[in-house]
PDB file of N, CA and C in Angstrom:
ATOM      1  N   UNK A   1       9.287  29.754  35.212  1.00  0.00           N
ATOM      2  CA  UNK A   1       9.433  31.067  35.789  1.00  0.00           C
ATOM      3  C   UNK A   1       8.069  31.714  35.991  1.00  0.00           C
ATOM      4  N   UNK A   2       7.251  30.999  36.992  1.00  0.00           N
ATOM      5  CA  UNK A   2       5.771  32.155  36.683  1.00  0.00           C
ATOM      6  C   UNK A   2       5.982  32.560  38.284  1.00  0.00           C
ATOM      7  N   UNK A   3       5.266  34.007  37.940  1.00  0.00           N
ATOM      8  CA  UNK A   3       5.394  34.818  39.497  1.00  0.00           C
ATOM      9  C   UNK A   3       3.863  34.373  39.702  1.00  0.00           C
ATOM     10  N   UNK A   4       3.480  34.895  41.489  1.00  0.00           N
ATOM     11  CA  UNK A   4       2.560  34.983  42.129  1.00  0.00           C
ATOM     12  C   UNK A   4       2.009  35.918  41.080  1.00  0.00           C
ATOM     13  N   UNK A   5       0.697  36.052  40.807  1.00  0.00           N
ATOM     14  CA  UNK A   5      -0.786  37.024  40.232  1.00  0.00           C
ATOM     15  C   UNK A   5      -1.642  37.466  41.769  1.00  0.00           C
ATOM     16  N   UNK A   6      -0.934  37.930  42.420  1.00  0.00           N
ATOM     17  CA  UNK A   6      -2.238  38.993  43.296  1.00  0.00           C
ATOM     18  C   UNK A   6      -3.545  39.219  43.255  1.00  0.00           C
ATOM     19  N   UNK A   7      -4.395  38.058  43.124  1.00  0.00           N
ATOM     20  CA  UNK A   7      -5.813  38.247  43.251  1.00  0.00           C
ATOM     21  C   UNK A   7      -6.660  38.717  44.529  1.00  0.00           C
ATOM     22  N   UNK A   8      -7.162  39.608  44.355  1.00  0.00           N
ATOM     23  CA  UNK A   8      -7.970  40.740  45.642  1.00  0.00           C
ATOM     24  C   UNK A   8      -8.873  39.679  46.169  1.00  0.00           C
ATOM     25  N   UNK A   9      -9.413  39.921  47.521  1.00  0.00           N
ATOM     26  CA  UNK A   9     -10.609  39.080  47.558  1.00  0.00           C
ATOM     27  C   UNK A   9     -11.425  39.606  47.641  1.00  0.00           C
ATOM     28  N   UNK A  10     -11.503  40.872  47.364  1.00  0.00           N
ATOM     29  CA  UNK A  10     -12.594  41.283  47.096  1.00  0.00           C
ATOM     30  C   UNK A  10     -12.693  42.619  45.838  1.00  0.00           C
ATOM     31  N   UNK A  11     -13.621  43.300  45.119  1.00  0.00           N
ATOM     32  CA  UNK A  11     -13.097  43.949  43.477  1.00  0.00           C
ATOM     33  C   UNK A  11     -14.530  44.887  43.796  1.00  0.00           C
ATOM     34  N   UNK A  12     -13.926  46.310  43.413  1.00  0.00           N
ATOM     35  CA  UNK A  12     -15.381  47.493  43.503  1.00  0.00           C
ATOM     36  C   UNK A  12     -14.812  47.881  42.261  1.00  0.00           C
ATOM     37  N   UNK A  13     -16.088  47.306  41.261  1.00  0.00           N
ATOM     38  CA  UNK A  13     -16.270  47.867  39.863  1.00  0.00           C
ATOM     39  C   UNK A  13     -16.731  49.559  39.730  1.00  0.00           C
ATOM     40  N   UNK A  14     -15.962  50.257  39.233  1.00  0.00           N
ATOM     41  CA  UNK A  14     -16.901  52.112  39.138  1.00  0.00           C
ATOM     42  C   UNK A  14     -16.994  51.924  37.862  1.00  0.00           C
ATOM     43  N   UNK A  15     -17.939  52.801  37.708  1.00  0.00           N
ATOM     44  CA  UNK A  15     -18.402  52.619  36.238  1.00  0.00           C
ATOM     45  C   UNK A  15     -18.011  54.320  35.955  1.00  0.00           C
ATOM     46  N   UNK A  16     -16.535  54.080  34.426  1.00  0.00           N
ATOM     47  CA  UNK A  16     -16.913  55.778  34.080  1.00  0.00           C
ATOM     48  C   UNK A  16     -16.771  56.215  32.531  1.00  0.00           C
ATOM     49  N   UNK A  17     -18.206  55.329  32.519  1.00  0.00           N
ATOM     50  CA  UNK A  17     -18.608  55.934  30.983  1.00  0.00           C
ATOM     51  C   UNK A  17     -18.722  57.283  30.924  1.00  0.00           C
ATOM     52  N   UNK A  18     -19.077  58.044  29.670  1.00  0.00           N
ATOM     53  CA  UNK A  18     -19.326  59.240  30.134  1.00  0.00           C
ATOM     54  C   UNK A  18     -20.274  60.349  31.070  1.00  0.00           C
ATOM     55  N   UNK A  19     -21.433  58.892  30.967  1.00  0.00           N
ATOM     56  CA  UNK A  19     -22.482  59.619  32.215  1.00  0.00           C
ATOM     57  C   UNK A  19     -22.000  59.514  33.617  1.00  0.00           C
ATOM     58  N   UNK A  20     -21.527  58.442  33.523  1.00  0.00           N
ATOM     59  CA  UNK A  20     -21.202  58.080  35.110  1.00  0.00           C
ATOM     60  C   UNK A  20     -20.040  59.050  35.685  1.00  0.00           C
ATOM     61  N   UNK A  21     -19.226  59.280  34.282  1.00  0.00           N
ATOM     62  CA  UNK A  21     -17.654  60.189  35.065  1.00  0.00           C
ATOM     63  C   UNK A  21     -17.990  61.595  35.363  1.00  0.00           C
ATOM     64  N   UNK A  22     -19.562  61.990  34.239  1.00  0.00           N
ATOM     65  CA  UNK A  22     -19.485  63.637  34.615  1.00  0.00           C
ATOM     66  C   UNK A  22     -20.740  63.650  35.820  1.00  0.00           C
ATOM     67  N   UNK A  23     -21.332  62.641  36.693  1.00  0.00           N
ATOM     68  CA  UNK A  23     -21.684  62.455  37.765  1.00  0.00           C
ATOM     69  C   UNK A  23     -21.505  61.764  39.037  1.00  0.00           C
ATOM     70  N   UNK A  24     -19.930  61.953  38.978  1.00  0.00           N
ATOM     71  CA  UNK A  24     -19.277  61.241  40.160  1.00  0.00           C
ATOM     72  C   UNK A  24     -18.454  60.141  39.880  1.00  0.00           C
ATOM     73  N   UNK A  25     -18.307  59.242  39.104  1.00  0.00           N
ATOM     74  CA  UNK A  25     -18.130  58.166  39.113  1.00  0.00           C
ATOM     75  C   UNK A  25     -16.346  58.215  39.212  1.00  0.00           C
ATOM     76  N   UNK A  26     -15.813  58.954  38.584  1.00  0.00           N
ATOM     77  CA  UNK A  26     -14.528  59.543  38.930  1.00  0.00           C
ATOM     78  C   UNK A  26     -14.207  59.596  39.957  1.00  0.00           C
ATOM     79  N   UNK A  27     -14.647  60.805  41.085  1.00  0.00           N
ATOM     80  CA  UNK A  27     -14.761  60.832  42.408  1.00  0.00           C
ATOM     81  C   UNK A  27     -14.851  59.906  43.254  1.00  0.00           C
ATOM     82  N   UNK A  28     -15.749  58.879  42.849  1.00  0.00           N
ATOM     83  CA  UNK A  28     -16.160  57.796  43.904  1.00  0.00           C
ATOM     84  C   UNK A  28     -14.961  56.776  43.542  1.00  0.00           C
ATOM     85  N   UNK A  29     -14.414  56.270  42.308  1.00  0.00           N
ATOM     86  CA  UNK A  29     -13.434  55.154  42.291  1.00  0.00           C
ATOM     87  C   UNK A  29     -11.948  56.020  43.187  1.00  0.00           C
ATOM     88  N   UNK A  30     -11.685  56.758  43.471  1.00  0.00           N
ATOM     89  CA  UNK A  30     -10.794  57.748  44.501  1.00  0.00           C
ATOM     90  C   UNK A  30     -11.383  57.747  45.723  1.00  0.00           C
ATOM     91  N   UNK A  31     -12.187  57.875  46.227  1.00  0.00           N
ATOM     92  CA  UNK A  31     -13.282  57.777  47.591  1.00  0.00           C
ATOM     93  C   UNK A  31     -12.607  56.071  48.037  1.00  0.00           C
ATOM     94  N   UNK A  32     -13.165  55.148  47.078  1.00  0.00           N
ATOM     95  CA  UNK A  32     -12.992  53.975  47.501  1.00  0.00           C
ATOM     96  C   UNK A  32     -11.484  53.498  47.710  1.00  0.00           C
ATOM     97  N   UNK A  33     -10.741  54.191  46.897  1.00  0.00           N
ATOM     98  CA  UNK A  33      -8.873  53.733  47.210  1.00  0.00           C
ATOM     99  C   UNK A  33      -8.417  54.320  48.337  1.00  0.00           C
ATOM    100  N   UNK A  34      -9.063  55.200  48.478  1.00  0.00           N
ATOM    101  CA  UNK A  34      -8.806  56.569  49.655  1.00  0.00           C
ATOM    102  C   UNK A  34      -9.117  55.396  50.840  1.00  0.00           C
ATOM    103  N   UNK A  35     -10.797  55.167  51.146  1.00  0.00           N
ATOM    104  CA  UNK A  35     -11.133  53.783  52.406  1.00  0.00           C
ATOM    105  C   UNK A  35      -9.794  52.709  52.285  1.00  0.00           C
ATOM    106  N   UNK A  36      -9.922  52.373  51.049  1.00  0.00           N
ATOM    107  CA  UNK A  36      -8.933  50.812  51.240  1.00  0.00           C
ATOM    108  C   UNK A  36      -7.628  51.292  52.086  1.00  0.00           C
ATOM    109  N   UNK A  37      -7.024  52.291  51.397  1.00  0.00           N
ATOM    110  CA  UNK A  37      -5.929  52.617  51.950  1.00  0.00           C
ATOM    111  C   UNK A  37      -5.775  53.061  53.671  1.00  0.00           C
ATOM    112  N   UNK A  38      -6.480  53.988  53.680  1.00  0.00           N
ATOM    113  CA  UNK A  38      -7.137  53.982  55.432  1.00  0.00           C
ATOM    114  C   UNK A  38      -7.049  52.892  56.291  1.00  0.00           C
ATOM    115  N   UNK A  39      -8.074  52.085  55.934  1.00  0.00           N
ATOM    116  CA  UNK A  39      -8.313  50.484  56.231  1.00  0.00           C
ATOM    117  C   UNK A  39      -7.118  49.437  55.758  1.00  0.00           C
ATOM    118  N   UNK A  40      -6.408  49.822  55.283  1.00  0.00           N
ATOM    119  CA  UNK A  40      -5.261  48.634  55.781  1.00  0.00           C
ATOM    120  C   UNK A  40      -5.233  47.147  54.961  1.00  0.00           C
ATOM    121  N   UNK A  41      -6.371  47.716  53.616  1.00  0.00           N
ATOM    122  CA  UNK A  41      -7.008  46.938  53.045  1.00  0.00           C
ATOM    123  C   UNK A  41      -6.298  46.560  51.601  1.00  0.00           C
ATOM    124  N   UNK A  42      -5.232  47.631  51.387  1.00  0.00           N
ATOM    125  CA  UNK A  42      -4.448  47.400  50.005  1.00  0.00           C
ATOM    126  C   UNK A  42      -3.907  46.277  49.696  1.00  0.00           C
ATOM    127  N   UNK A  43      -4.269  45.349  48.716  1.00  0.00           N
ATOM    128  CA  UNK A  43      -4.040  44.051  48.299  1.00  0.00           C
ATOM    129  C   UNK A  43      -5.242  42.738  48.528  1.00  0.00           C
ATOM    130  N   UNK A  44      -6.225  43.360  49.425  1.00  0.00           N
ATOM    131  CA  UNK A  44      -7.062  42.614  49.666  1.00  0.00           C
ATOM    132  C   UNK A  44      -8.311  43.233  48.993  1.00  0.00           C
ATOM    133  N   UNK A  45      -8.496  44.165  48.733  1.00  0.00           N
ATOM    134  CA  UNK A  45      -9.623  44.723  47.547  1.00  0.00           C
ATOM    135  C   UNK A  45      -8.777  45.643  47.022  1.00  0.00           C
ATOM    136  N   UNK A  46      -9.590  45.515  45.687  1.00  0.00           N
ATOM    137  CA  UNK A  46      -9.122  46.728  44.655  1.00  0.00           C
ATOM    138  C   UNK A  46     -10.453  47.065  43.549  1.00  0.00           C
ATOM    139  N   UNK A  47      -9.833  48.358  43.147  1.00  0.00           N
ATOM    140  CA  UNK A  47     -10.882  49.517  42.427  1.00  0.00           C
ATOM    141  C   UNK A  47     -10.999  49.275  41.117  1.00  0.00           C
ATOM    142  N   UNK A  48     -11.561  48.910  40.511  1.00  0.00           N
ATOM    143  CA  UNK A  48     -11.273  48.744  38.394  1.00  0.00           C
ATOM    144  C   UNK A  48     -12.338  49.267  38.074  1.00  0.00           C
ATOM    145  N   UNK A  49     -11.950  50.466  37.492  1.00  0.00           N
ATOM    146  CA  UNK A  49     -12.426  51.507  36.881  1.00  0.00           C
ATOM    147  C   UNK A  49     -13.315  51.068  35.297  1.00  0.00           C
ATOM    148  N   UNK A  50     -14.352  51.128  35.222  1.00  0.00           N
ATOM    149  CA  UNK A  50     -14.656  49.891  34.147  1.00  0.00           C
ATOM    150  C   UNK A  50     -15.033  50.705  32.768  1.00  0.00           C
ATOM    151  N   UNK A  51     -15.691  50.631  31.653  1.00  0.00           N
ATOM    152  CA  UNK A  51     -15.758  51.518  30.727  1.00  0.00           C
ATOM    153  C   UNK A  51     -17.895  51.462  30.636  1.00  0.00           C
ATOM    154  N   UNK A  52     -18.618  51.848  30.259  1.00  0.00           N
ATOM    155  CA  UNK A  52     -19.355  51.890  30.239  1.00  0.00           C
ATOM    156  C   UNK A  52     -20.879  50.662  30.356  1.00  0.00           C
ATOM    157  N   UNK A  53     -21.363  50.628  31.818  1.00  0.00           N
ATOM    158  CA  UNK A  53     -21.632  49.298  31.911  1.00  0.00           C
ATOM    159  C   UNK A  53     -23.203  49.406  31.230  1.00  0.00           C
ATOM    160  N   UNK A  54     -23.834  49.940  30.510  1.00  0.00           N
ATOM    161  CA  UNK A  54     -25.178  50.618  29.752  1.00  0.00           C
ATOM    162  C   UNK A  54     -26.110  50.661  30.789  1.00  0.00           C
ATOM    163  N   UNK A  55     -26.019  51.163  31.546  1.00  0.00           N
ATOM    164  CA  UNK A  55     -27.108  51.660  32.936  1.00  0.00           C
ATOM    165  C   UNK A  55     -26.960  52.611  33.064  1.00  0.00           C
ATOM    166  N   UNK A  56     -26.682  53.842  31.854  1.00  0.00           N
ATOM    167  CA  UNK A  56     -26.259  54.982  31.999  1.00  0.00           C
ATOM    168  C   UNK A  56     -27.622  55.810  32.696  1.00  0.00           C
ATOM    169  N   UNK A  57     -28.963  54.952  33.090  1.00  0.00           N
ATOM    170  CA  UNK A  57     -29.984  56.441  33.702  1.00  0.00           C
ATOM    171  C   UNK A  57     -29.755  55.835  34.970  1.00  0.00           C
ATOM    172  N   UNK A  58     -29.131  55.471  35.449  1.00  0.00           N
ATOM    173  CA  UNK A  58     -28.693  54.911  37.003  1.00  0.00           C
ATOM    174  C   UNK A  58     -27.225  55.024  37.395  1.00  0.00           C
ATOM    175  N   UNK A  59     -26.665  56.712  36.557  1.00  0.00           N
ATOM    176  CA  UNK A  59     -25.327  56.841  37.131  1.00  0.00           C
ATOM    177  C   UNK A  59     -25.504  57.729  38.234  1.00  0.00           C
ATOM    178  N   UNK A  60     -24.117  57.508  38.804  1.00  0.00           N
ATOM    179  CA  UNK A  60     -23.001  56.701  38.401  1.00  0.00           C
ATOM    180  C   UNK A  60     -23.408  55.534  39.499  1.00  0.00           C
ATOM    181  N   UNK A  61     -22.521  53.980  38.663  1.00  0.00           N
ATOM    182  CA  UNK A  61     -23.168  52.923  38.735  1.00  0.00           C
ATOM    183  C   UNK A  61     -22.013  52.507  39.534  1.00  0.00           C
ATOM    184  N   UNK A  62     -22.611  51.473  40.373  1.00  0.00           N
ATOM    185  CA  UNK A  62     -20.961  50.624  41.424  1.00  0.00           C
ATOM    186  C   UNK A  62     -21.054  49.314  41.450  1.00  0.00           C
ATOM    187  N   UNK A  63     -20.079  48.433  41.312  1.00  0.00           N
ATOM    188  CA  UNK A  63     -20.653  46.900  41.421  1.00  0.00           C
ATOM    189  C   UNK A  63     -19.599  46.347  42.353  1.00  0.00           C
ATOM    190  N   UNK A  64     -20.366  45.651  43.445  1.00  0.00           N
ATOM    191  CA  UNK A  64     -18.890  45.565  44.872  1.00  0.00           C
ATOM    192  C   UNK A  64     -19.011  43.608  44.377  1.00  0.00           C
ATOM    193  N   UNK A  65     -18.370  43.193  44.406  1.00  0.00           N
ATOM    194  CA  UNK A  65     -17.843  41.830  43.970  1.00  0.00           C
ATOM    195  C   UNK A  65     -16.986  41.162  45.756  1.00  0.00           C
ATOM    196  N   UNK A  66     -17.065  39.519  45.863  1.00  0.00           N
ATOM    197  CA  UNK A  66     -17.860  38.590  45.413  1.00  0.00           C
ATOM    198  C   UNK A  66     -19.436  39.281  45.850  1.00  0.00           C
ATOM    199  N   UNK A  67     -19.990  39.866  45.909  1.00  0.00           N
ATOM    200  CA  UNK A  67     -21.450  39.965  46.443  1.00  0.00           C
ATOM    201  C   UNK A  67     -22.274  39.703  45.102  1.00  0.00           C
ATOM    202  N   UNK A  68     -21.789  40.828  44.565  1.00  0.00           N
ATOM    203  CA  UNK A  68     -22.882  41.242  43.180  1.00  0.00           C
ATOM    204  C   UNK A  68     -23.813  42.477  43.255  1.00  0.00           C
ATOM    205  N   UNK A  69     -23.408  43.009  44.170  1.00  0.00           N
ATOM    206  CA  UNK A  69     -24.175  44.168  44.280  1.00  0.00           C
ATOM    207  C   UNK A  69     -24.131  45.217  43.795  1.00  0.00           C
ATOM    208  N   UNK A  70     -25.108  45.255  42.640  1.00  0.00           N
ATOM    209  CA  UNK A  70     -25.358  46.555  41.486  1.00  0.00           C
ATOM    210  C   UNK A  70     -25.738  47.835  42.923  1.00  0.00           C
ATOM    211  N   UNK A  71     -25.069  48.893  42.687  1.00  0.00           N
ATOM    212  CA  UNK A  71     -25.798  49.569  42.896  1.00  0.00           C
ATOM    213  C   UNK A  71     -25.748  51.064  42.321  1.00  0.00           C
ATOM    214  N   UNK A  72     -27.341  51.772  41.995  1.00  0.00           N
ATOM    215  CA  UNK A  72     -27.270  52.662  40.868  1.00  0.00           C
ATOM    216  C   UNK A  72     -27.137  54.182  42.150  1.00  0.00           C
ATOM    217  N   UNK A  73     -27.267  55.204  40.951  1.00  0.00           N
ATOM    218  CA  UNK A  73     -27.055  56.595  41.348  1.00  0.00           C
ATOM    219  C   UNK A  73     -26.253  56.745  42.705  1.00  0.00           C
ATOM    220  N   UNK A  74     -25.261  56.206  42.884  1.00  0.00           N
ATOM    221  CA  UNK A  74     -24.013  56.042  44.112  1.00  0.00           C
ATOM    222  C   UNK A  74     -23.699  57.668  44.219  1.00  0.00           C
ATOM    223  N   UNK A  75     -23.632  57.849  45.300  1.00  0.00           N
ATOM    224  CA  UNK A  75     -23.096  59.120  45.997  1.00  0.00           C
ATOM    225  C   UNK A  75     -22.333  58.829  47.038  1.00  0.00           C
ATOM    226  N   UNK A  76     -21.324  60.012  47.934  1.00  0.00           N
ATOM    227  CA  UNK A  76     -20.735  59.524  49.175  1.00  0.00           C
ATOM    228  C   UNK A  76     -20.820  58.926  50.156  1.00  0.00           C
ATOM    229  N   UNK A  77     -22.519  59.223  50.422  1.00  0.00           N
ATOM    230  CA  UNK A  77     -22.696  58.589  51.496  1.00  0.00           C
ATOM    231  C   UNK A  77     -23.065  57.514  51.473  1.00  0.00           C
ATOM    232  N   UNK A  78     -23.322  57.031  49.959  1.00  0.00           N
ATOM    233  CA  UNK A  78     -24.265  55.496  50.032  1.00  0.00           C
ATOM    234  C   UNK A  78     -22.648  54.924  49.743  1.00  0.00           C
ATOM    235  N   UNK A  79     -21.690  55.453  49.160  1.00  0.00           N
ATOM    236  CA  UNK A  79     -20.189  54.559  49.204  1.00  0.00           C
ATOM    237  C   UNK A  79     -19.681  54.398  50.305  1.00  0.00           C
ATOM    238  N   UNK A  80     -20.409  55.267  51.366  1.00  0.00           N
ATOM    239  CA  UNK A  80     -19.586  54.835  52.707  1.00  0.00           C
ATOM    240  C   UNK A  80     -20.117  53.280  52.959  1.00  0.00           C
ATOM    241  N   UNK A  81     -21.478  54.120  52.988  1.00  0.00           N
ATOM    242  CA  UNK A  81     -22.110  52.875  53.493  1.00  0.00           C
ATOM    243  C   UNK A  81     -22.135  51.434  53.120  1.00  0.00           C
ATOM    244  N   UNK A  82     -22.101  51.425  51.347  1.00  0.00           N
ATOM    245  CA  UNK A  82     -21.555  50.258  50.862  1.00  0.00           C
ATOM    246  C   UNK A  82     -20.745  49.632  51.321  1.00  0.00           C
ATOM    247  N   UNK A  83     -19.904  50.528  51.274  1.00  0.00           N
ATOM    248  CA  UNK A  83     -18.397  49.801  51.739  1.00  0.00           C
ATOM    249  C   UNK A  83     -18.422  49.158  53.242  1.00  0.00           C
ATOM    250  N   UNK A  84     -18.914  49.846  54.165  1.00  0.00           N
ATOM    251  CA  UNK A  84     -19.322  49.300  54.911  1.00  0.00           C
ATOM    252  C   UNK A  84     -19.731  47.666  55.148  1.00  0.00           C
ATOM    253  N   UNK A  85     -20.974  47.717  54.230  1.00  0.00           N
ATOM    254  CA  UNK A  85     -21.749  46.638  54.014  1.00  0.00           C
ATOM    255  C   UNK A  85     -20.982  45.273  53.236  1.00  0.00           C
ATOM    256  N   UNK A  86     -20.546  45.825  52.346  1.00  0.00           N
ATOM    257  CA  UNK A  86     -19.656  44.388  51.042  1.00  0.00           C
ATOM    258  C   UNK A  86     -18.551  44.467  51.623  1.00  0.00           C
ATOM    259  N   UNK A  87     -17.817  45.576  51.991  1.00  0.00           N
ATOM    260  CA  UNK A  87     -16.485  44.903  52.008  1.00  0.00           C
ATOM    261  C   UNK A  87     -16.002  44.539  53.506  1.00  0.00           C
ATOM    262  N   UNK A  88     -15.943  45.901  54.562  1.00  0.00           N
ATOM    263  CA  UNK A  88     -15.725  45.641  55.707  1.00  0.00           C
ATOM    264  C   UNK A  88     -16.728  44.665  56.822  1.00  0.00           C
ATOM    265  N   UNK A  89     -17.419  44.288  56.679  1.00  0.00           N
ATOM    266  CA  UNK A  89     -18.141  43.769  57.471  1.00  0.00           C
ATOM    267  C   UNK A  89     -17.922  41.926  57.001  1.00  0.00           C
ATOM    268  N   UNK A  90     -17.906  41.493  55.617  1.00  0.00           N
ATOM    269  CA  UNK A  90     -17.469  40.184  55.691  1.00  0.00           C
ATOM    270  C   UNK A  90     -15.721  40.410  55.326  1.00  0.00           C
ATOM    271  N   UNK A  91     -14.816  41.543  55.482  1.00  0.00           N
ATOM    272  CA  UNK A  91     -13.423  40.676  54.853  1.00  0.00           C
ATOM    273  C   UNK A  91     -12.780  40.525  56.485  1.00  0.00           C
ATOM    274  N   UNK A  92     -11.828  39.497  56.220  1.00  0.00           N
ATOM    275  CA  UNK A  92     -11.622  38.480  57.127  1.00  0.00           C
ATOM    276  C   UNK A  92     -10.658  39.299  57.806  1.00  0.00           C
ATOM    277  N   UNK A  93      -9.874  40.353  57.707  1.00  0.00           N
ATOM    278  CA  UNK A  93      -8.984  41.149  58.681  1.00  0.00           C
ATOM    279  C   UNK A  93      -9.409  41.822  59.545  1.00  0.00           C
ATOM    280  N   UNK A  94     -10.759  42.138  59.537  1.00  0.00           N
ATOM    281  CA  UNK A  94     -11.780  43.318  60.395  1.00  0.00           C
ATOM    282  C   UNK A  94     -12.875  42.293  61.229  1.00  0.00           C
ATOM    283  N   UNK A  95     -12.632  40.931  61.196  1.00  0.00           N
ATOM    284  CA  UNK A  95     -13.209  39.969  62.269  1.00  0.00           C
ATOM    285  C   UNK A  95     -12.419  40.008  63.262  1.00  0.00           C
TER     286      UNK A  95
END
């Protein structure tokens, strides 16, 4: 009896330790479900909200997966743009 496991192909780590949540990091893991959902993207990336990744003088922190791309002091516009960059530009529904 084993079901399908739904693996994303693609995963945006937010980081919301306590530095990161009282400088956005809250906000931005909502920003990013907000795009997916827009984009048509639900089931093919997803948001995991992570607990404190110790890069707390580089909050709030984002990590967009398969890439690997750390990236520190994230704000709106650099999440647009991320997103942009890691997710929409290589996932395979937006070719």
């Amino acid at each position: 009896m084993s079901k399908n496991f739904p693996i994303p192909e693609k995963v945006i780590y937010v980081c919301t330790g306590s530095k990161c949540k009282k400088k956005g990091g809250k906000d931005l893991g909502k920003l990013f479900r907000d795009m997916i959902k827009e984009m048509g993207l639900k089931g093919q990336v997803e948001v995991v909200k992570t607990d404190c990744t110790d890069r707390c003088d580089f909050a709030p922190v984002v990590c967009m997966q398969p890439d690997n791309a750390w990236m520190p002091q994230m704000n709106e516009t650099k999440a647009k743009g991320a997103f942009q960059e890691h997710i929409l530009q290589s996932s395979p529904s937006t070719k």
